[in-house]
Protein backbone atom coordinates (compact mmCIF):
# COMPACT_ATOMS: atom_id res chain seq x y z
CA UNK A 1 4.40 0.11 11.52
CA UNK A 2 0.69 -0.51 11.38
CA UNK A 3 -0.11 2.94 10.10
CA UNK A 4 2.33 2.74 7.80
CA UNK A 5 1.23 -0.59 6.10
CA UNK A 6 -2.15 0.77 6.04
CA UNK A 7 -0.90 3.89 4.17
CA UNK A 8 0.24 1.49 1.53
CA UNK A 9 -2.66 -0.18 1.14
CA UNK A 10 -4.45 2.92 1.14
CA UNK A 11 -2.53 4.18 -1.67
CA UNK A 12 -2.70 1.41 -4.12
CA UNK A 13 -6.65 1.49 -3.81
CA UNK A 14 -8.01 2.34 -7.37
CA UNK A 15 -11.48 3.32 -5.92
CA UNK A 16 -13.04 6.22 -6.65
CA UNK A 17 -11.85 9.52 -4.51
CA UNK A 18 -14.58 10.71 -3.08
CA UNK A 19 -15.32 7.06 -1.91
CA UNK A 20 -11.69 6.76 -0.12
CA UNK A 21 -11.89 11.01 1.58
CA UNK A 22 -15.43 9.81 3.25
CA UNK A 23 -13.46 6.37 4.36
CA UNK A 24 -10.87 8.22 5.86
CA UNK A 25 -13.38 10.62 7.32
CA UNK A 26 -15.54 8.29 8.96
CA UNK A 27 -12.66 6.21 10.48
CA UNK A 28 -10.99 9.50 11.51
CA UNK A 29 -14.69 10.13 13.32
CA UNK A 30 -14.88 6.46 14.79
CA UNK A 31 -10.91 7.04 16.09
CA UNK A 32 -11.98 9.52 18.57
CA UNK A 33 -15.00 8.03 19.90
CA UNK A 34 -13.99 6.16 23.03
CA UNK A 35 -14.98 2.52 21.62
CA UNK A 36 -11.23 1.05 21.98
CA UNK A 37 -10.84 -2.44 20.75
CA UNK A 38 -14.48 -2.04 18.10
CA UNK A 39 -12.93 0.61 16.68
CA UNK A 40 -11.83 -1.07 13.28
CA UNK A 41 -15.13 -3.43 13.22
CA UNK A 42 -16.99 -0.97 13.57
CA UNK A 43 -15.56 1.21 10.60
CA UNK A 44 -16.18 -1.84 8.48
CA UNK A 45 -19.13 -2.22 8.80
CA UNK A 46 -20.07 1.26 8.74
CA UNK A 47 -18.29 1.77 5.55
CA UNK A 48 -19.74 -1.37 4.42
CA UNK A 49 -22.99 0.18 5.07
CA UNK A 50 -22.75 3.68 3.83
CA UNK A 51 -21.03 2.36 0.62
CA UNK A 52 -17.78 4.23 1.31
CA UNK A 53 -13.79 2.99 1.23
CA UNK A 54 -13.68 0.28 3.94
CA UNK A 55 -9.47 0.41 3.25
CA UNK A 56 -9.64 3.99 4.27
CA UNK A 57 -11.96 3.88 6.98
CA UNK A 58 -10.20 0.94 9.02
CA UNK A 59 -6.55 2.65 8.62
CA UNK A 60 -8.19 5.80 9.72
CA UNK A 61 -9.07 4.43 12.83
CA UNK A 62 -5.40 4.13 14.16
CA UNK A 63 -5.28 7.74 14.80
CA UNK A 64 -5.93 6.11 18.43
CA UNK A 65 -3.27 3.61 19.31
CA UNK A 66 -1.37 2.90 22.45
CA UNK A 67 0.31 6.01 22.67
CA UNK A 68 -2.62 8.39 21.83
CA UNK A 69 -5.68 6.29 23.65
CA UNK A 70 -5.23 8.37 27.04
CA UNK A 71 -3.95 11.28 26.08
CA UNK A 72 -7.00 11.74 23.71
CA UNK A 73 -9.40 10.41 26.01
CA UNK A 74 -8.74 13.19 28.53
CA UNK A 75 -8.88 15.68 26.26
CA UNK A 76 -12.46 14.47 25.10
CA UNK A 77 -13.41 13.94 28.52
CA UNK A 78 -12.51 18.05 28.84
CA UNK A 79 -14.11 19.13 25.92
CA UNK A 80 -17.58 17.05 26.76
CA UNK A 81 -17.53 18.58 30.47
CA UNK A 82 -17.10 22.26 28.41
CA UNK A 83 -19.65 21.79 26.37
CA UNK A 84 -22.20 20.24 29.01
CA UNK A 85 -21.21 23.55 30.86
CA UNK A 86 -22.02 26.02 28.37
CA UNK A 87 -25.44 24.54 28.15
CA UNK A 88 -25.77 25.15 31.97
CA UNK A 89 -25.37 21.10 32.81
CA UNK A 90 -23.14 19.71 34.95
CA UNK A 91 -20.79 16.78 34.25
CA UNK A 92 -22.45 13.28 35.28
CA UNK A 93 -19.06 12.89 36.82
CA UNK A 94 -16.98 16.00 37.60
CA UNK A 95 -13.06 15.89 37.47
CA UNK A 96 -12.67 15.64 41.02
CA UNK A 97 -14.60 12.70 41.26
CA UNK A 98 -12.99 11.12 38.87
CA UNK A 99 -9.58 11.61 40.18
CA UNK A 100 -10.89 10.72 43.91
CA UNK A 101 -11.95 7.48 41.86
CA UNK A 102 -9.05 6.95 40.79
CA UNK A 103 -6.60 7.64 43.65
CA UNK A 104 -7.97 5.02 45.78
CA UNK A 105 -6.06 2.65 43.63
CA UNK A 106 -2.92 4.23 44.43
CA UNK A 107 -3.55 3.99 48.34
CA UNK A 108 -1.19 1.13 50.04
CA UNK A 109 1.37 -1.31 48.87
CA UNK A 110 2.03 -1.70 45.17
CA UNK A 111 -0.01 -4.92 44.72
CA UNK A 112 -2.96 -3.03 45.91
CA UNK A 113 -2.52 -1.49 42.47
CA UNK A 114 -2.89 -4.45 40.24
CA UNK A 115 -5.72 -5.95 42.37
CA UNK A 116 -9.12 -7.15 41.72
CA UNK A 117 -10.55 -4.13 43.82
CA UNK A 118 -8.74 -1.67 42.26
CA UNK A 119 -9.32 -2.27 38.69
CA UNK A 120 -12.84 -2.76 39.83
CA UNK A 121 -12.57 1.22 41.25
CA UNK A 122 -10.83 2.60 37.86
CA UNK A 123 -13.58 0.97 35.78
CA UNK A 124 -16.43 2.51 38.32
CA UNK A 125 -15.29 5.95 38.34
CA UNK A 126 -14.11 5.25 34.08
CA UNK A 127 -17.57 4.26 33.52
CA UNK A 128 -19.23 7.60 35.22
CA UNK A 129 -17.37 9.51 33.22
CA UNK A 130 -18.01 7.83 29.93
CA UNK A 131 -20.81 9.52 28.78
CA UNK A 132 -18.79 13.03 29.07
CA UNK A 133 -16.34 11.45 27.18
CA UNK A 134 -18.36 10.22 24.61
CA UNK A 135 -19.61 13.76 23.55
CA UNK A 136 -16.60 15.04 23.34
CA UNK A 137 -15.08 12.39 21.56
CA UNK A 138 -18.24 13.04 19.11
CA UNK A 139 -17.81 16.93 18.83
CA UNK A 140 -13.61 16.32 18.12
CA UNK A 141 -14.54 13.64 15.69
CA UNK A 142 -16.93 16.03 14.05
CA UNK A 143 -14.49 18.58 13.96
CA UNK A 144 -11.43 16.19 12.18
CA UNK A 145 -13.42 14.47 10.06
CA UNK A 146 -14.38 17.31 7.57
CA UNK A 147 -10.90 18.91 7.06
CA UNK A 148 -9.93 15.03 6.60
CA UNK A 149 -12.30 14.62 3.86
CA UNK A 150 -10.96 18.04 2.40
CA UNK A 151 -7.41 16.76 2.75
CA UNK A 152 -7.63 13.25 1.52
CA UNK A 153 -9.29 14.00 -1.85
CA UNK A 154 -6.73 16.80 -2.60
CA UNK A 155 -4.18 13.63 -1.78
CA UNK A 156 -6.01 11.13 -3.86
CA UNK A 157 -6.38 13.46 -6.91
CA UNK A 158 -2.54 14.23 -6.56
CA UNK A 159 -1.56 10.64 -5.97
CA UNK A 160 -3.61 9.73 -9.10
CA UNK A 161 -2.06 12.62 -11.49
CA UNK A 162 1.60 11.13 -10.18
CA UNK A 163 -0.02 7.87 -11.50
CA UNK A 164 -1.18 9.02 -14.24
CA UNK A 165 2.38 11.05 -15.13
CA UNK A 166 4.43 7.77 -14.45
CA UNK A 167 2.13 5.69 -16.63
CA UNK A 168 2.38 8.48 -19.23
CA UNK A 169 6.26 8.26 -19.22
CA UNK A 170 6.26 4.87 -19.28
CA UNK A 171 4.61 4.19 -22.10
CA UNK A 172 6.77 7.64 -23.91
CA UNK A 173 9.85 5.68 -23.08
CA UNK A 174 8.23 2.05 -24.21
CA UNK A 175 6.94 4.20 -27.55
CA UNK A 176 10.70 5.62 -28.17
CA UNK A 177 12.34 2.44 -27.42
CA UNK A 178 10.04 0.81 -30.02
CA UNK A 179 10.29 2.98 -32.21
CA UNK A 180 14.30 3.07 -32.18
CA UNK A 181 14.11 -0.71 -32.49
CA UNK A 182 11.59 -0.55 -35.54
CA UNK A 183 14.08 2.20 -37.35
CA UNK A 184 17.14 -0.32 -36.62
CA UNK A 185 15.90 -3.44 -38.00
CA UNK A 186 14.09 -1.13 -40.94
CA UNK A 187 17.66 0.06 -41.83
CA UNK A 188 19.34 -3.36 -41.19
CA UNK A 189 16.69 -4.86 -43.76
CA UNK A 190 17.14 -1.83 -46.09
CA UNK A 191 21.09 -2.19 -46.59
CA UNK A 192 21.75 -4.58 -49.46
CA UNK A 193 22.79 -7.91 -48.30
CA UNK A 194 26.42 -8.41 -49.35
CA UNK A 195 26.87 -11.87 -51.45
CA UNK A 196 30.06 -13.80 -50.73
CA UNK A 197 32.60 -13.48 -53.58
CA UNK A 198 32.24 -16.10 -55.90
CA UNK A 199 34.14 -19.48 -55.37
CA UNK A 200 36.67 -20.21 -58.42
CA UNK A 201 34.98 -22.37 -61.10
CA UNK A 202 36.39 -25.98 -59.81
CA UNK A 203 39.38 -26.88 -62.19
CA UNK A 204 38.10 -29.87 -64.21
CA UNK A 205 40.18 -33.01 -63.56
CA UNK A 206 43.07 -33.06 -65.76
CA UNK A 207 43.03 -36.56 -67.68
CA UNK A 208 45.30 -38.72 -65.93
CA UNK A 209 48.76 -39.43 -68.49
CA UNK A 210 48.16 -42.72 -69.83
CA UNK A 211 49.72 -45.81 -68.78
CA UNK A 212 52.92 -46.74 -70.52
CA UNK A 213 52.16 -50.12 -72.68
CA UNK A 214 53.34 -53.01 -71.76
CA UNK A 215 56.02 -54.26 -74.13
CA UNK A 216 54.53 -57.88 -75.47
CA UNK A 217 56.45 -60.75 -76.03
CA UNK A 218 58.33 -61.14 -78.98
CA UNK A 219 56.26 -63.73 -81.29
CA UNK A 220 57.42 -67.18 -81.55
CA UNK A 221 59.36 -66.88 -77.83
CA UNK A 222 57.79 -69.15 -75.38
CA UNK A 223 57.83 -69.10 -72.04
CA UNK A 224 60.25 -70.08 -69.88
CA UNK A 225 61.45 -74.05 -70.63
């Protein structure tokens, strides 16, 4: 879940390619040195210093996790005894050391395990082999981190052509949608606007009949006695 957030990040970073393959590298380099728990303050500030992704360089890092930290360890521990061989040096602290170191934690009852003395012992005989360990995990980090770089800028150039592609449509379908609104209202203001038939003239108002006289009274009649 971490990786993954970090991926997302990573891929709405708008720096400059080359500046997010030589993150990547360099946190793909610190990930295999045996440094667990400075691993992503120390790509930081590294990146912070060398002017390179620091988004990049701390996801990168996570290439060691809880599933991968002893697995890899083991393996760098191996590769750091072969190459000390090959230059006709021994190990500071060959295998079977290490596992004698570390079986004396599994001698007597199980809380024997978990004590003081015994994570005392695993850190001893840890610590001997260390600086084995810490050449290989150089060498393997040397070895990832330029295929990494390779890999990451053919990514970032490809996620930024996608980009580019989308925005291009984008702004196609914006242009045609404009341009099929500009055409409607063009031909709605073209069409003549029909003018409502013409009300009938208003009928003038007939003269009203006149009043019927009133018949006078007869001359010489007066009124009532």
């Amino acid at each position: 879940m971490q990786w993954r957030r970090s991926w997302l990040r990573l891929k709405r970073q708008r720096d400059k390619p080359q500046s997010i393959a030589w993150g990547a590298a360099l946190g793909i380099f610190i990930g295999f040195t045996p440094t667990p728990g400075f691993q992503v303050p120390l790509a930081f500030l590294l990146a912070w210093l060398v002017r390179v992704n620091r988004i990049a360089a701390m996801a990168f890092t996570f290439v060691t996790n809880a599933f991968t930290t002893i697995p890899i360890c083991v393996f760098e521990y191996q590769v750091g005894a072969r190459i000390l061989g090959w230059f006709g040096a021994e190990s500071v602290f060959g295998v079977e050391r290490l596992r004698e170191g570390l079986s004396h934690t599994h001698e007597g009852p199980w809380w024997h395990i978990v004590s003081i003395q015994a994570l005392q012992d695993m850190a001893r005989a840890v610590g001997h082999a260390y600086p084995t360990m810490f050449l290989g995990g150089v060498v393997l980090g040397l070895l990832c981190a330029a295929p990494t770089y390779a890999i990451m800028l053919r990514v970032v150039y490809g996620q930024m052509a996608v980009r580019a592609l989308r925005m291009e449509r984008r702004a196609r379908l914006r242009g045609t949608v404009e341009e099929t609104l500009g055409r409607f209202l063009h031909l709605k203001r073209s069409q003549p606007v029909p003018t409502p038939p013409e009300a009938p003239a208003a009928n003038r108002e007939t003269a009203a009949p006149p009043r019927e006289p009133v018949d006078a009274a007869p001359p010489g009649s007066g009124g009532p006695a």
